[in-house]
Protein backbone atom coordinates (compact mmCIF):
# COMPACT_ATOMS: atom_id res chain seq x y z
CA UNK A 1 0.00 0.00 0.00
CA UNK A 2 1.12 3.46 -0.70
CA UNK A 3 1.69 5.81 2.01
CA UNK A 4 -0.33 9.19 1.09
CA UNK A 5 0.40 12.25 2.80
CA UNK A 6 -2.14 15.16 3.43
CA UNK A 7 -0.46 18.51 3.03
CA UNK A 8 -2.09 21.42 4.36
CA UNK A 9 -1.83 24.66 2.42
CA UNK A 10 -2.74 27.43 4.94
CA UNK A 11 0.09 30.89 4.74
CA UNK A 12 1.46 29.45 0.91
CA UNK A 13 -0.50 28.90 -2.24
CA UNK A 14 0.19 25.97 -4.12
CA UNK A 15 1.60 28.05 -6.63
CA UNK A 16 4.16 29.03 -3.86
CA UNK A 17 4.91 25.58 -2.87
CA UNK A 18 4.35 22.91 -5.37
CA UNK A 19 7.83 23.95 -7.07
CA UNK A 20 9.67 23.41 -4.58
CA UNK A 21 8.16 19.92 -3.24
CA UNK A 22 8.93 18.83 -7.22
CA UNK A 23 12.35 20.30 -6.95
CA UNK A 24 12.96 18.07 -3.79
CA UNK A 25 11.53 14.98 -5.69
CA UNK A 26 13.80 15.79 -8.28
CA UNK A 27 16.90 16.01 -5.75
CA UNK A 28 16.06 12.55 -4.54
CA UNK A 29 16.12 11.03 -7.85
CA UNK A 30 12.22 10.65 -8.09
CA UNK A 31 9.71 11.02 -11.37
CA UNK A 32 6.92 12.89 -9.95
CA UNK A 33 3.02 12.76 -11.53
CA UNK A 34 1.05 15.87 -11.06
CA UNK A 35 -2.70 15.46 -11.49
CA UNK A 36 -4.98 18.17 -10.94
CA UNK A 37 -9.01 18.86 -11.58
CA UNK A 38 -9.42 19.61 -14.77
CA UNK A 39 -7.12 19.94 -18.15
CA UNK A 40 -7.46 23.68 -17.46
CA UNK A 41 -5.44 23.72 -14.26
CA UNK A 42 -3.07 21.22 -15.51
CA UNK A 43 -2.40 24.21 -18.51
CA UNK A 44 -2.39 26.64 -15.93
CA UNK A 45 0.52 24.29 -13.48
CA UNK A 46 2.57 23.27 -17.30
CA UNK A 47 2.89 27.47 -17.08
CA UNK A 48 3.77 28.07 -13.57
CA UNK A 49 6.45 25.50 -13.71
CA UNK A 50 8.07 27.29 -16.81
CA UNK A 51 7.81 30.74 -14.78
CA UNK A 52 7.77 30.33 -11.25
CA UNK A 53 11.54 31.54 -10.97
CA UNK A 54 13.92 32.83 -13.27
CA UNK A 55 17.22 31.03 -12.20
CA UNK A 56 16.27 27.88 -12.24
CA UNK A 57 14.37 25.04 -14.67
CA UNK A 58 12.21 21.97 -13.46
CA UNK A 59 11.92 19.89 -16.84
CA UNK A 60 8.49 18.50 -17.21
CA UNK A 61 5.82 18.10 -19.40
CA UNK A 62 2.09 16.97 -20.66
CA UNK A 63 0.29 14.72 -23.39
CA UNK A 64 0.53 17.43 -25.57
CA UNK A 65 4.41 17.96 -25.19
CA UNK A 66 4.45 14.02 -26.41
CA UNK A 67 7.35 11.12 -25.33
CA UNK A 68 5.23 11.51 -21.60
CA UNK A 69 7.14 8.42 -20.62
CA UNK A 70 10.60 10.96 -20.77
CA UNK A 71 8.96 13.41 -18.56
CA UNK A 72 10.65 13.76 -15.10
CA UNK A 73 7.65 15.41 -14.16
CA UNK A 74 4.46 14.41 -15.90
CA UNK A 75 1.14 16.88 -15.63
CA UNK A 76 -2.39 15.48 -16.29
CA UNK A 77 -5.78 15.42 -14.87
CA UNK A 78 -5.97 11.64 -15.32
CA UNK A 79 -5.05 8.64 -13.97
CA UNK A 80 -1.94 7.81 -16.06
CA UNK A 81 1.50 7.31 -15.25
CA UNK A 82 3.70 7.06 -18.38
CA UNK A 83 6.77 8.32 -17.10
CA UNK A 84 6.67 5.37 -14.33
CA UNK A 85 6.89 7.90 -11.41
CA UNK A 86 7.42 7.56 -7.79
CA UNK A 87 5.76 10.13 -6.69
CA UNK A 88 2.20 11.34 -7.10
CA UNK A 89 0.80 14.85 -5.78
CA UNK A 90 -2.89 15.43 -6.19
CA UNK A 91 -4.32 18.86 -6.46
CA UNK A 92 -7.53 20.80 -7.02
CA UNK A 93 -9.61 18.35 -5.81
CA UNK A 94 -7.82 15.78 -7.59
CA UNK A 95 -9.14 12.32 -6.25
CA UNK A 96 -6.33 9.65 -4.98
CA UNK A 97 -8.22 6.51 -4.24
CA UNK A 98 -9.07 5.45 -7.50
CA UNK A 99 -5.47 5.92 -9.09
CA UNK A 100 -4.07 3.99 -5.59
CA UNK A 101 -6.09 1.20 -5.73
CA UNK A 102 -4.83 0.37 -9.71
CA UNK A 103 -2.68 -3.01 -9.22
CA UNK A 104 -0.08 -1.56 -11.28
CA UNK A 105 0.06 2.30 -9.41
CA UNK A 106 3.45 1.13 -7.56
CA UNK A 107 3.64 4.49 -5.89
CA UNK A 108 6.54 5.38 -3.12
CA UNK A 109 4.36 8.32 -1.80
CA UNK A 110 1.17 10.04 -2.76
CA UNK A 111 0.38 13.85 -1.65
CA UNK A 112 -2.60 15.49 -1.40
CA UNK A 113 -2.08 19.07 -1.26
CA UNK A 114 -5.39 21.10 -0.21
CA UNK A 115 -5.70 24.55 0.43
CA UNK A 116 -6.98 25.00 4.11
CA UNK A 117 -8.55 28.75 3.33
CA UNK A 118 -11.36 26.69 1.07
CA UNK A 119 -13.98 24.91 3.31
CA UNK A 120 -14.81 22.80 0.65
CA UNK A 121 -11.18 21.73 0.01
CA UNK A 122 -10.91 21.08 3.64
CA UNK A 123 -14.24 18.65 3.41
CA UNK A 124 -13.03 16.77 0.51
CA UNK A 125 -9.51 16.35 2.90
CA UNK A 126 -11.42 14.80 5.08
CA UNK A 127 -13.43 12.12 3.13
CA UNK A 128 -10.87 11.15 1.51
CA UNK A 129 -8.79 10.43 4.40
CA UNK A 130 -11.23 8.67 5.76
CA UNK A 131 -11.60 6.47 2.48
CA UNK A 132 -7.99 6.07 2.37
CA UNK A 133 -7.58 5.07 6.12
CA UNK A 134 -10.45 2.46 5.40
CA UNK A 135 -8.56 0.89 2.18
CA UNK A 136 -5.89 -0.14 4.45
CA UNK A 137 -3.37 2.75 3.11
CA UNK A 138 -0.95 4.64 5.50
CA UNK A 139 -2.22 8.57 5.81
CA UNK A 140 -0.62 11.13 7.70
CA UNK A 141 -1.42 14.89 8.12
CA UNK A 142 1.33 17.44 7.40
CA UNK A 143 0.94 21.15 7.98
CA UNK A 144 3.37 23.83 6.61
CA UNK A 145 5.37 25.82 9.29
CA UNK A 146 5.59 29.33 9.22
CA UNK A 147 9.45 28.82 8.52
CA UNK A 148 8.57 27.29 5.08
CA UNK A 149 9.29 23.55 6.48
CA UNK A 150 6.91 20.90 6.37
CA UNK A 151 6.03 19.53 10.27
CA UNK A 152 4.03 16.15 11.02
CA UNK A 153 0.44 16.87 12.43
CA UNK A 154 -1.27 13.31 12.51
């Protein structure tokens, strides 16, 4: 079973931080899949990756950049995993259970990243914790520290 971590977004955006957890993925050695809610976010994310700071470049890419399986870091808004990654991060609602419970999803770690400003985001957190708990997976809660570091909650 993969272990899936809940990280809470409340002081940073995911704009802010989602960079930087696919920079440390990429430090360790790890392909990372990014799926979010809708093809219009992933468009959106494919953008903020090539922008988010000037002095530095996280190669990745979508469907429509073609060769996904090259892709350290794949974007999509659907289940796939071409580029065999070890690492998944779901965002914008983005569900987990049904890409975890594929016999073939072989994930090291799963995120979910949910911004703790939205009620709604916070609500969806919660069932799918609860669904994940149930399915036998691992879950723990992570909140971001005022410091920028990640700290342990649950």
């Amino acid at each position: 079973m993969t272990d899936v971590w809940f990280y809470h977004l409340e002081t940073r955006t995911l704009e802010q931080v989602l960079p930087l957890l696919l920079e440390r993925a990429r430090a360790r050695g790890w392909r990372a899949v990014v799926q979010a809610g809708s093809p219009e976010r992933v468009a959106a994310l494919d953008q903020l990756l090539w922008t988010y700071d000037e002095t530095s470049f996280l190669p990745h890419g979508t469907l429509a950049d073609g060769a996904p399986e090259t892709q350290p870091v794949y974007l999509t808004d659907g289940p796939d995993n071409p580029n065999k990654a070890a690492i998944r991060l779901f965002v914008d609602g983005a569900v987990v259970a049904p890409v975890l419970a594929a016999e073939d999803a072989g994930y090291d770690r799963a995120v979910l990243m949910f911004d703790g400003r939205d009620d709604d985001a916070v609500a969806a957190a919660r069932r799918q914790w609860s669904a994940l708990k149930e399915a036998g997976h691992v879950v723990s809660y992570w909140q971001l520290t005022d410091s920028g570091g990640w700290e342990k909650r649950a």
